[in-house]
PDB file of N, CA and C in Angstrom:
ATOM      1  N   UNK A   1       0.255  22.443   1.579  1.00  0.00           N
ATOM      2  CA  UNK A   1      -1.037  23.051   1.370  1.00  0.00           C
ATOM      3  C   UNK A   1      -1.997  22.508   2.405  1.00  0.00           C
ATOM      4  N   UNK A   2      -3.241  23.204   2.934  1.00  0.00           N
ATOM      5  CA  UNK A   2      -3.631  22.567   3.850  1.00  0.00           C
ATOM      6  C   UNK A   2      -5.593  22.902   3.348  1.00  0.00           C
ATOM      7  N   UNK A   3      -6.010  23.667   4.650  1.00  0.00           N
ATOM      8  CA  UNK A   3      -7.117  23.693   4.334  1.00  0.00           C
ATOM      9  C   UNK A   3      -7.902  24.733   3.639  1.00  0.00           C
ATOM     10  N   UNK A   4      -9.192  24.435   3.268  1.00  0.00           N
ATOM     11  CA  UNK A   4      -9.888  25.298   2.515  1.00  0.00           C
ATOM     12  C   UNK A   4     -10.673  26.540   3.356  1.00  0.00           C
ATOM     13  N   UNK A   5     -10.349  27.110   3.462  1.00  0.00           N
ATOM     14  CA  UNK A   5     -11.160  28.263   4.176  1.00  0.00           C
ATOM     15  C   UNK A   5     -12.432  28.804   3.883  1.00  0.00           C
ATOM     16  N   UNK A   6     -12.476  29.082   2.965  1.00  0.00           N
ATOM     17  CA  UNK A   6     -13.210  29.879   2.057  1.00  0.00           C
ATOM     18  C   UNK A   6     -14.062  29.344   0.779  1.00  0.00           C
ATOM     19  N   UNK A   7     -14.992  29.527   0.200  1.00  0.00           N
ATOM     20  CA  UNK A   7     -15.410  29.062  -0.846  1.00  0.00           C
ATOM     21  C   UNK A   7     -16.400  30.231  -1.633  1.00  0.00           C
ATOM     22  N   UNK A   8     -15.621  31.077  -2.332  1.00  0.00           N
ATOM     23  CA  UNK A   8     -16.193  32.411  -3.011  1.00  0.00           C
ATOM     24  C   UNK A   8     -17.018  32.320  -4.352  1.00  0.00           C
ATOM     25  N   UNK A   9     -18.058  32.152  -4.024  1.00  0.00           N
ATOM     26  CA  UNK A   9     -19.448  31.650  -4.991  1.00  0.00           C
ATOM     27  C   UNK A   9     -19.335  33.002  -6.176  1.00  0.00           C
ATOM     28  N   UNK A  10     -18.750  34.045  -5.602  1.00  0.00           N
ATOM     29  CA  UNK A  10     -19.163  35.050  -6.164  1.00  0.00           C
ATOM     30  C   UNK A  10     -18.642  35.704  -7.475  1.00  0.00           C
ATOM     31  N   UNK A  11     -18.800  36.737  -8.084  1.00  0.00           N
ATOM     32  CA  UNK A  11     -18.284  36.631  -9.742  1.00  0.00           C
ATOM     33  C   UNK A  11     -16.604  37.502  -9.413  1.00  0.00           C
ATOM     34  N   UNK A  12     -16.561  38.577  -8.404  1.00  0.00           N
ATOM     35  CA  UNK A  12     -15.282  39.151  -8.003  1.00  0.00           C
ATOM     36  C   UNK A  12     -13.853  38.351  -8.119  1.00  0.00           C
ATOM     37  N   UNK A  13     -13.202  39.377  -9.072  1.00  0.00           N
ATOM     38  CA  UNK A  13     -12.193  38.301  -9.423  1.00  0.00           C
ATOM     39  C   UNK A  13     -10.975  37.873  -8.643  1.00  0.00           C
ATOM     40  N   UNK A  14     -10.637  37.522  -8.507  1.00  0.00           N
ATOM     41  CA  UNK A  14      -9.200  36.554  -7.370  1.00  0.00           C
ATOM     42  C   UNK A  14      -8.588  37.796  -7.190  1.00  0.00           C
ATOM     43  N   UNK A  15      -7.672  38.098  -5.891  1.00  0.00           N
ATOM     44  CA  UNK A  15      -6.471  39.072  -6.140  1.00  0.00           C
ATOM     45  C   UNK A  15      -5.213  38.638  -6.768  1.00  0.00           C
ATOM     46  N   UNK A  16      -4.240  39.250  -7.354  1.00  0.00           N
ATOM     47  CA  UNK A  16      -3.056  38.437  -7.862  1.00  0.00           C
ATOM     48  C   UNK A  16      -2.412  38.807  -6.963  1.00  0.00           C
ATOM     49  N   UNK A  17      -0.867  37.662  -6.836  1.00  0.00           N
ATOM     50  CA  UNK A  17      -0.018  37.758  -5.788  1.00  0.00           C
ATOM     51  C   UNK A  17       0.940  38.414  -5.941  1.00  0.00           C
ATOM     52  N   UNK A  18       0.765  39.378  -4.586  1.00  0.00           N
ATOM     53  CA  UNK A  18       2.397  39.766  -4.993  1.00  0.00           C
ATOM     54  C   UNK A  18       3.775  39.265  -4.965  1.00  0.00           C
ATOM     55  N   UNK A  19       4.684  39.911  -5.578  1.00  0.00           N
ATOM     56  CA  UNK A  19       6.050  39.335  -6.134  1.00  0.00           C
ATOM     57  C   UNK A  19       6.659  38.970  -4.770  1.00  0.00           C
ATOM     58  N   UNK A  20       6.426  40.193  -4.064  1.00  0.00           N
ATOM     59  CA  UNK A  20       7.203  40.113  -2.164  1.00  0.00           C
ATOM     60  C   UNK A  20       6.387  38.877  -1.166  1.00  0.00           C
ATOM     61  N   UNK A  21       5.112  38.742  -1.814  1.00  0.00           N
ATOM     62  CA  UNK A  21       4.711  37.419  -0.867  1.00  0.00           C
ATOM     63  C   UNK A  21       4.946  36.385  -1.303  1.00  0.00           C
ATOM     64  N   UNK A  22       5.192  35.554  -2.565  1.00  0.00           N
ATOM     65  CA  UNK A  22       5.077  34.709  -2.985  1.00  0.00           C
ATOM     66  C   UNK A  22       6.081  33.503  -1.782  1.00  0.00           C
ATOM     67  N   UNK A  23       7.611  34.394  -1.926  1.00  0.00           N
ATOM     68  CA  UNK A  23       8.846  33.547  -1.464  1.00  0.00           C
ATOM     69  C   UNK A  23       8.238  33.019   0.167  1.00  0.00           C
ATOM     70  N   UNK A  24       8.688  31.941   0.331  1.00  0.00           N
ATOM     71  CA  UNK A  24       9.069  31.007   1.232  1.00  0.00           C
ATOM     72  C   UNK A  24       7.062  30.748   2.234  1.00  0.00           C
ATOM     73  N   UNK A  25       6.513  31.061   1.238  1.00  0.00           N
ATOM     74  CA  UNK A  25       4.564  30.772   1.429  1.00  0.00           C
ATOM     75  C   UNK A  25       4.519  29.409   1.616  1.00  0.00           C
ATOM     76  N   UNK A  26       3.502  28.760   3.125  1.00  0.00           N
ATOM     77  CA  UNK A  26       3.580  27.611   2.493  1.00  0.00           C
ATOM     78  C   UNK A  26       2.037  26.917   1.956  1.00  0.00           C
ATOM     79  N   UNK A  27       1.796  27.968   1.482  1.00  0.00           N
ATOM     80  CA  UNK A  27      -0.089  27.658   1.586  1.00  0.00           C
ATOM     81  C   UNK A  27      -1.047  27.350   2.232  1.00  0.00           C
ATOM     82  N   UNK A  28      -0.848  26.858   3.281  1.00  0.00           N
ATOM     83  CA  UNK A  28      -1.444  26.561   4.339  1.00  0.00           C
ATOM     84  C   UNK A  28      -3.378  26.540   4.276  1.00  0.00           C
ATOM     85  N   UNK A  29      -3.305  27.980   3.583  1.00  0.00           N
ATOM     86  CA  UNK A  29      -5.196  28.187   3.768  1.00  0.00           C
ATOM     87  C   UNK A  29      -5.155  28.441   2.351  1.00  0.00           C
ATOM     88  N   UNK A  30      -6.309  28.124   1.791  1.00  0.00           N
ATOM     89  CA  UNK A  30      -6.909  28.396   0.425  1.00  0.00           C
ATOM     90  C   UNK A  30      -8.341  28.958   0.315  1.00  0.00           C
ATOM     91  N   UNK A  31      -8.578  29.711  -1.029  1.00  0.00           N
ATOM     92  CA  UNK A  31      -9.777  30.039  -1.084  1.00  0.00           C
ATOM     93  C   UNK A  31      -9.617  29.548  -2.264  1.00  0.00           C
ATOM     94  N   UNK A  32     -11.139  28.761  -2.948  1.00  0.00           N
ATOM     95  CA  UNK A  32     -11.695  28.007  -3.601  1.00  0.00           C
ATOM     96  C   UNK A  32     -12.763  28.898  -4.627  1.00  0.00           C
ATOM     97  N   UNK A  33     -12.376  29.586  -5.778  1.00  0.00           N
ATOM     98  CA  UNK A  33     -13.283  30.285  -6.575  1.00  0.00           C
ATOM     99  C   UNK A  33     -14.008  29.344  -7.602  1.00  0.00           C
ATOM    100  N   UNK A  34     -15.394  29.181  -7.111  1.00  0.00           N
ATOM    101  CA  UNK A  34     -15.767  28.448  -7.815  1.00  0.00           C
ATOM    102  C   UNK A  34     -16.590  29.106  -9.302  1.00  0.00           C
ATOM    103  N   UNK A  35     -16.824  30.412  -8.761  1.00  0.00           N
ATOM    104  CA  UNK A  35     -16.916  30.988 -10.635  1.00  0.00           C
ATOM    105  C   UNK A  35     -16.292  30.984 -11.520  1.00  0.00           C
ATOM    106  N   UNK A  36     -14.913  30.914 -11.269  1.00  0.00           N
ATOM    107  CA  UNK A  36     -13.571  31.094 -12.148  1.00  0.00           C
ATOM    108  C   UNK A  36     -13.099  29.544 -12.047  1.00  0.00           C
ATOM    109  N   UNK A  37     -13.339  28.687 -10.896  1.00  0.00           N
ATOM    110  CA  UNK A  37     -12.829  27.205 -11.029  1.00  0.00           C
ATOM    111  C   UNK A  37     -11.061  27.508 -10.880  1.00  0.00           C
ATOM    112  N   UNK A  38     -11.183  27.903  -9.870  1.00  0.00           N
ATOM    113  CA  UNK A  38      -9.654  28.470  -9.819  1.00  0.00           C
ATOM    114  C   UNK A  38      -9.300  28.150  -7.891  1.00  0.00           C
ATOM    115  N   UNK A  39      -7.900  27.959  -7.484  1.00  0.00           N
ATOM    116  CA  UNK A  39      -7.980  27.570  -6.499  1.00  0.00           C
ATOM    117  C   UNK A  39      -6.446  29.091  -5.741  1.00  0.00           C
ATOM    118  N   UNK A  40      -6.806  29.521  -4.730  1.00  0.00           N
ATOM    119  CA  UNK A  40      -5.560  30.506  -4.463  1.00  0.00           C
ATOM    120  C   UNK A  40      -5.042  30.670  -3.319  1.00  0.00           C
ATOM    121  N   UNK A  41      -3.785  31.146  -2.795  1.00  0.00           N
ATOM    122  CA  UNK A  41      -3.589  31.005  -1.178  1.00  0.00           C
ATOM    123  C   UNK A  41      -4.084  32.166  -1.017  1.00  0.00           C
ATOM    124  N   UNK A  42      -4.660  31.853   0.629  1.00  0.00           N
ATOM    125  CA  UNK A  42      -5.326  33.278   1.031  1.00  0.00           C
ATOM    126  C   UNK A  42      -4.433  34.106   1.581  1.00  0.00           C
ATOM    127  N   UNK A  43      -2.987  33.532   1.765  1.00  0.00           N
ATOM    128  CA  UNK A  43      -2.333  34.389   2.313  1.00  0.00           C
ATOM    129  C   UNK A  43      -1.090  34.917   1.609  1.00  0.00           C
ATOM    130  N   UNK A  44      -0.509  34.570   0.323  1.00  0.00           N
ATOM    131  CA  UNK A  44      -0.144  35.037  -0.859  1.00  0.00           C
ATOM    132  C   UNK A  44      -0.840  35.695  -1.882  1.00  0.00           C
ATOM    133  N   UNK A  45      -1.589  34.569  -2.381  1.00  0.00           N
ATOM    134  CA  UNK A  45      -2.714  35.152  -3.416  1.00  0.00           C
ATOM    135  C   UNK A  45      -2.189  34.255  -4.823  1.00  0.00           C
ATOM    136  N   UNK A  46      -0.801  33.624  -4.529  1.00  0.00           N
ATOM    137  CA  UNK A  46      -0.844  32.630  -5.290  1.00  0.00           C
ATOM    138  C   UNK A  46      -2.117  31.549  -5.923  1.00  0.00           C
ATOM    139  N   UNK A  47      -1.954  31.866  -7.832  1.00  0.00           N
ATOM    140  CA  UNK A  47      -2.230  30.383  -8.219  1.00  0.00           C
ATOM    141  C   UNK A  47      -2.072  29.321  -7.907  1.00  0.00           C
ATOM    142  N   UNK A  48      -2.986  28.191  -7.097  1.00  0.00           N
ATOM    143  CA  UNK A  48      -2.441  27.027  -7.094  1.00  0.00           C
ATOM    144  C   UNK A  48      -3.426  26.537  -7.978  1.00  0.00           C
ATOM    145  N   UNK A  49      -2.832  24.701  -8.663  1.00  0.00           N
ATOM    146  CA  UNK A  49      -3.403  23.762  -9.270  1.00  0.00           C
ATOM    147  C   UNK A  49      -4.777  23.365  -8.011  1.00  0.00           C
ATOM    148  N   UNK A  50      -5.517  22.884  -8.408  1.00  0.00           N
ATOM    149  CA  UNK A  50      -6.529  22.588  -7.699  1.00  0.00           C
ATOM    150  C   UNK A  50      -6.688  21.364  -7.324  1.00  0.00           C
ATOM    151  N   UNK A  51      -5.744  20.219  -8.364  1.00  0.00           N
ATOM    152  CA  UNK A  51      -5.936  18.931  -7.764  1.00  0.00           C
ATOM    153  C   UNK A  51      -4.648  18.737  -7.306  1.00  0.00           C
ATOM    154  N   UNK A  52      -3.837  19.415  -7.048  1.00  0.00           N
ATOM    155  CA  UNK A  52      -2.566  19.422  -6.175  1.00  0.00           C
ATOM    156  C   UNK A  52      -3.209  19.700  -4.968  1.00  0.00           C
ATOM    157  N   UNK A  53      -4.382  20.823  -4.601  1.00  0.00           N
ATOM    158  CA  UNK A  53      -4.571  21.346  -3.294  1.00  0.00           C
ATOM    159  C   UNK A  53      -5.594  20.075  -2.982  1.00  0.00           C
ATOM    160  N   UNK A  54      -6.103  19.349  -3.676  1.00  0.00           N
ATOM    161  CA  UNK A  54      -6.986  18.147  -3.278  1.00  0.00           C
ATOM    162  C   UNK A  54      -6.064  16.936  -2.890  1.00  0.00           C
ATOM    163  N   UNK A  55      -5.389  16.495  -3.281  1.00  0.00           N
ATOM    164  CA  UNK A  55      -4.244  15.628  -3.185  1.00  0.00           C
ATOM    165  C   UNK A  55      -3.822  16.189  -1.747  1.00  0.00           C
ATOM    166  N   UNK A  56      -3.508  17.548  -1.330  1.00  0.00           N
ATOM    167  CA  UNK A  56      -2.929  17.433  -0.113  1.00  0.00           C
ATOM    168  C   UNK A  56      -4.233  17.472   0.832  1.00  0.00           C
ATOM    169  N   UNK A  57      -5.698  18.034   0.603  1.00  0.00           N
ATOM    170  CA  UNK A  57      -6.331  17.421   1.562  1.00  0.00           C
ATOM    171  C   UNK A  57      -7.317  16.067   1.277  1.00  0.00           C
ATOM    172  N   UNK A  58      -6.852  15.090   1.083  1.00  0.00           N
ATOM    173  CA  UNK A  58      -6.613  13.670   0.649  1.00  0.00           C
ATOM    174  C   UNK A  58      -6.107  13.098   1.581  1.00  0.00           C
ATOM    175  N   UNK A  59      -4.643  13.654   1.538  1.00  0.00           N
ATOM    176  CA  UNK A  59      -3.526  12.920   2.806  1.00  0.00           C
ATOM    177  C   UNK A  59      -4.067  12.875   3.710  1.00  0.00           C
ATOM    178  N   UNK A  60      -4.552  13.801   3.629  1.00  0.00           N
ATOM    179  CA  UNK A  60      -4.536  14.089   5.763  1.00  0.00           C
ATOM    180  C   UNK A  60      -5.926  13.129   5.871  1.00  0.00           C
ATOM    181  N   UNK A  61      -6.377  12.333   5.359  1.00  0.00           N
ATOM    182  CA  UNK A  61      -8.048  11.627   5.294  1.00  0.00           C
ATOM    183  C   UNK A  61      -7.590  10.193   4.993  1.00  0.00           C
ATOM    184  N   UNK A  62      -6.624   9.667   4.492  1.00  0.00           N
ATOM    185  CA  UNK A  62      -6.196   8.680   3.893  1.00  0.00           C
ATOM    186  C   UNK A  62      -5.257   7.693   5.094  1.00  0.00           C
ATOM    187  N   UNK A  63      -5.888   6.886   5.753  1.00  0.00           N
ATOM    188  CA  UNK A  63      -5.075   5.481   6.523  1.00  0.00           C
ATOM    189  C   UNK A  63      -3.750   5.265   6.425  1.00  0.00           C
ATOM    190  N   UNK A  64      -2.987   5.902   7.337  1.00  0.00           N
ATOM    191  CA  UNK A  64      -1.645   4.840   6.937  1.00  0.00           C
ATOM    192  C   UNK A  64      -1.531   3.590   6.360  1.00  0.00           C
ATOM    193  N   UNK A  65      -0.322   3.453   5.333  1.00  0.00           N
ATOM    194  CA  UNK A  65      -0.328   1.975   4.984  1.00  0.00           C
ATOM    195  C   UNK A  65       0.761   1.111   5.554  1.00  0.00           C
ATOM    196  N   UNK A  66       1.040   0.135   4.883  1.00  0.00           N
ATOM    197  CA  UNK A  66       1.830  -1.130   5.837  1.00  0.00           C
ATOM    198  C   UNK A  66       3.199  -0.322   5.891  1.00  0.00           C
ATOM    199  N   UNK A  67       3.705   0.393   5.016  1.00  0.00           N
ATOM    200  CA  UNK A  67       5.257   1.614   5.263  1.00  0.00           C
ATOM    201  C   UNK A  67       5.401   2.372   6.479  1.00  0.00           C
ATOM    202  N   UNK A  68       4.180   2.388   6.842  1.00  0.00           N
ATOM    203  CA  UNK A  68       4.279   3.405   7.984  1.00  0.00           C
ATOM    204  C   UNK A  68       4.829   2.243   9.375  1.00  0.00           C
ATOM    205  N   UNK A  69       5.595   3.337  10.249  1.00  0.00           N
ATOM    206  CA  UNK A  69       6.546   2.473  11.709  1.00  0.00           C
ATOM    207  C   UNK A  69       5.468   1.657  12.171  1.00  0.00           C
ATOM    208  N   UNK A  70       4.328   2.305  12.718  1.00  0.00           N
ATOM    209  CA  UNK A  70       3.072   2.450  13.721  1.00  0.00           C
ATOM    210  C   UNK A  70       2.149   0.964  13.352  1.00  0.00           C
ATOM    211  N   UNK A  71       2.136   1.005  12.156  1.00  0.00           N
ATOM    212  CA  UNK A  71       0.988   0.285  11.362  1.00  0.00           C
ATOM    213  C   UNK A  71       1.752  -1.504  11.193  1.00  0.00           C
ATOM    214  N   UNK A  72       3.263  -1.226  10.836  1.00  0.00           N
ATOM    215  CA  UNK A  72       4.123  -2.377  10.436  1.00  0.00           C
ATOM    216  C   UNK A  72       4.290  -3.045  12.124  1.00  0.00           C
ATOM    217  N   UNK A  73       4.107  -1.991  13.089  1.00  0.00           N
ATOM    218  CA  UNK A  73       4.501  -2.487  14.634  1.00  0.00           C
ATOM    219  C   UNK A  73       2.920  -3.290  14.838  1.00  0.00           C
ATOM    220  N   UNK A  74       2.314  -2.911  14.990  1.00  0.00           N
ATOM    221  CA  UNK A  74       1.148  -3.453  14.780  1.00  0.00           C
ATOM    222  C   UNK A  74       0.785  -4.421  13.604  1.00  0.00           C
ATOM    223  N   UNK A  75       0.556  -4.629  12.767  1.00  0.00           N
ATOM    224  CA  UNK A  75       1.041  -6.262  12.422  1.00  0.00           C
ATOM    225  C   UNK A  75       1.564  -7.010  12.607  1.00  0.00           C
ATOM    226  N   UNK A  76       2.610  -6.689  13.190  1.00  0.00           N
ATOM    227  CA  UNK A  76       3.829  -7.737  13.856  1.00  0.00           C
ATOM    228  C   UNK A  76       3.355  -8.458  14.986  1.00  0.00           C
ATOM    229  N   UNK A  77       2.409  -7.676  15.320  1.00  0.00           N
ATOM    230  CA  UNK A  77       1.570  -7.689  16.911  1.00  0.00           C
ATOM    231  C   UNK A  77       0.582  -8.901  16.906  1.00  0.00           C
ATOM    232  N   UNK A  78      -0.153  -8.702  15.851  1.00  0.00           N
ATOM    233  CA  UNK A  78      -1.319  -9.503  15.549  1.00  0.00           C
ATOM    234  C   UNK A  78      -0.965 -10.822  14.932  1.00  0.00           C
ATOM    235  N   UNK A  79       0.005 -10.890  13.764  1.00  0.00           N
ATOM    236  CA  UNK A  79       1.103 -11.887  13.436  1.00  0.00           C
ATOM    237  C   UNK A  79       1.543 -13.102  14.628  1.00  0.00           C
ATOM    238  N   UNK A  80       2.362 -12.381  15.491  1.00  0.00           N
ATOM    239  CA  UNK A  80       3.135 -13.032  16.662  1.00  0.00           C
ATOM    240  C   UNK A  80       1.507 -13.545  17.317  1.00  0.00           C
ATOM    241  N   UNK A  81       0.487 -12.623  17.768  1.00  0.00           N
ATOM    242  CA  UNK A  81      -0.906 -13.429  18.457  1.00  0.00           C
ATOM    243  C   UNK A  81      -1.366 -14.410  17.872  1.00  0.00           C
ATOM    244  N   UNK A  82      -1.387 -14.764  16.465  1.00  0.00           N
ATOM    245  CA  UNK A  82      -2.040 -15.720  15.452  1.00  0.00           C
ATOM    246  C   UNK A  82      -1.434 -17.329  15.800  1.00  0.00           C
ATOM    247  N   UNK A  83       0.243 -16.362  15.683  1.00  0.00           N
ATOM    248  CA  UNK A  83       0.455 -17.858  15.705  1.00  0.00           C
ATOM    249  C   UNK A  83       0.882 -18.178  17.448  1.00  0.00           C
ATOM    250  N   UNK A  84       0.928 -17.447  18.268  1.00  0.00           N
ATOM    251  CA  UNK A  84       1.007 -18.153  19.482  1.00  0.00           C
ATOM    252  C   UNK A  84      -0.603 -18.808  19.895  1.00  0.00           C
ATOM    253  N   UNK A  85      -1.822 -17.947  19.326  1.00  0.00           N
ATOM    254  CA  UNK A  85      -3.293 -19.479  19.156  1.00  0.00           C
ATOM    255  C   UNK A  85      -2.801 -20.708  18.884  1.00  0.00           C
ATOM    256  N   UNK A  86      -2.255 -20.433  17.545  1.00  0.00           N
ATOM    257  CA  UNK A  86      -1.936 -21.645  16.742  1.00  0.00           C
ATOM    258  C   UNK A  86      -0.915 -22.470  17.629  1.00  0.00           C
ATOM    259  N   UNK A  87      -0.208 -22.326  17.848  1.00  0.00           N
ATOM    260  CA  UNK A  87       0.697 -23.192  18.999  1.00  0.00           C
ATOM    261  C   UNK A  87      -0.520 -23.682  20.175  1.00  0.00           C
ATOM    262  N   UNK A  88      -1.154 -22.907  20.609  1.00  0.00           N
ATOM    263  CA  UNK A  88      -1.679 -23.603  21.679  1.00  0.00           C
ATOM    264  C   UNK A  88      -2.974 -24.509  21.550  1.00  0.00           C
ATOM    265  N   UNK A  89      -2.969 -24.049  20.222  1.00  0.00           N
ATOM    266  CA  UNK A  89      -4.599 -25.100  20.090  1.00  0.00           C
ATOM    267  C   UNK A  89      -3.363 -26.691  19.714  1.00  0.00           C
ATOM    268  N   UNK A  90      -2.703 -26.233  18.986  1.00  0.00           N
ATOM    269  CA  UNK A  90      -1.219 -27.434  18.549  1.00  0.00           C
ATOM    270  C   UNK A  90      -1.301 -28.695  19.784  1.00  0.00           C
ATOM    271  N   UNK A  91      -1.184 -27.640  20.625  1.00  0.00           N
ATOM    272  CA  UNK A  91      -0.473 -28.259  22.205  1.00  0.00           C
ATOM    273  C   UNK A  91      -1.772 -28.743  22.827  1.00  0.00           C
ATOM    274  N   UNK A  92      -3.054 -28.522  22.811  1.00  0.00           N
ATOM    275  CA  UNK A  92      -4.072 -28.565  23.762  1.00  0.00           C
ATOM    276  C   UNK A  92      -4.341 -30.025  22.934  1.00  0.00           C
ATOM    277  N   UNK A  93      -4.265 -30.220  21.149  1.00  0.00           N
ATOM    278  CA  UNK A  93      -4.695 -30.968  20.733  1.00  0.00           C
ATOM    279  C   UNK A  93      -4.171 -32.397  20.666  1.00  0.00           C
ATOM    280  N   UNK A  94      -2.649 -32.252  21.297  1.00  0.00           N
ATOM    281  CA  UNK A  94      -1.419 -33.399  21.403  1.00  0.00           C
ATOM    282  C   UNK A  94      -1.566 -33.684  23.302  1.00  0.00           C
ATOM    283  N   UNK A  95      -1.974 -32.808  23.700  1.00  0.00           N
ATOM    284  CA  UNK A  95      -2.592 -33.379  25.199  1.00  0.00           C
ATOM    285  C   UNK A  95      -3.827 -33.947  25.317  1.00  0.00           C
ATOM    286  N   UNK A  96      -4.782 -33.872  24.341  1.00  0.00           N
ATOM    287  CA  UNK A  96      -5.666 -34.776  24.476  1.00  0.00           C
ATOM    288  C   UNK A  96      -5.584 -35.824  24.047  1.00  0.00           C
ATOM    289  N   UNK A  97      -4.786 -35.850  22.693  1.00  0.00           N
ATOM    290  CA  UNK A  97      -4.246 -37.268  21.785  1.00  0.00           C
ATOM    291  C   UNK A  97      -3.662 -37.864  22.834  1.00  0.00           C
ATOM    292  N   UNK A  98      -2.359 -37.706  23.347  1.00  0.00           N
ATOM    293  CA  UNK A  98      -1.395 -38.154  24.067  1.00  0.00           C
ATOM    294  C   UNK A  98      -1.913 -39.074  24.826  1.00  0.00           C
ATOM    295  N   UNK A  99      -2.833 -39.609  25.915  1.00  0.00           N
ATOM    296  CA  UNK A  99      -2.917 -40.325  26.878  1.00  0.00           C
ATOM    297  C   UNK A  99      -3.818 -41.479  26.096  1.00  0.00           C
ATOM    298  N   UNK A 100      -4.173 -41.583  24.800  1.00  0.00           N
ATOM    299  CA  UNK A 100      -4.983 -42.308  23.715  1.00  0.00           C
ATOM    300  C   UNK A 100      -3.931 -43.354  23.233  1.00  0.00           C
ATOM    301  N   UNK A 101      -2.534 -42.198  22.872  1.00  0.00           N
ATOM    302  CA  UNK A 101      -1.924 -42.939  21.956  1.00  0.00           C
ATOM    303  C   UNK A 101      -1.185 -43.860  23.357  1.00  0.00           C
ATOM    304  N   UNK A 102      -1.032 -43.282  24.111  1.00  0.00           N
ATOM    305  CA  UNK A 102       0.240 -43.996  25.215  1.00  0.00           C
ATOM    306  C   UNK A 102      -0.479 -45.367  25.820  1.00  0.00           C
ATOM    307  N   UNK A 103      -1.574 -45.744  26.105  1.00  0.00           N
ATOM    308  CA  UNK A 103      -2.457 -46.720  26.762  1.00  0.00           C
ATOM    309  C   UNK A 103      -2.663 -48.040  25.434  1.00  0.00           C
TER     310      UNK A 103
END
């Protein structure tokens, strides 16, 4: 399901879908009847649920999370930078000790 096209304020009632469009639709565009509170494809004429068609434009607005390839490659990224600081402040701080403790 994708986006909302349309938003029909008006009292005219939905068309129903036909039997020959329904098969292999993938909803793509919707019109949004907000007199009737009813949600339909504009290019079937299919009923859809309305918080099914919100849920799918949700996704497309919603951050990848740590599952995603992109996002997990990139932590790994920032991870590995943290601690190569941490090593070098390690090392900067045993080269200044060092010539203290050796004398």
């Amino acid at each position: 399901m994708g986006k909302i096209i349309q938003l029909d304020t008006s009292t005219k009632r939905p068309r129903k879908a036909g039997p020959d469009k329904r098969a292999g639709c993938e909803h793509k565009e919707v019109v949004a009847y907000t007199v009737y509170r009813t949600v339909r494809c504009s290019i079937c004429g299919t009923e859809l649920d309305p918080f099914d068609v919100l849920l799918d434009i949700l996704k497309g607005y919603i951050p990848p999370g740590p599952h995603d390839a992109e996002e997990r490659k990139l932590l790994g990224e920032v991870e590995k930078r943290r601690r190569l600081k941490s090593e070098k402040k390690r090392t900067k701080f045993w080269r200044t000790l060092l010539p203290f403790v050796m004398n």
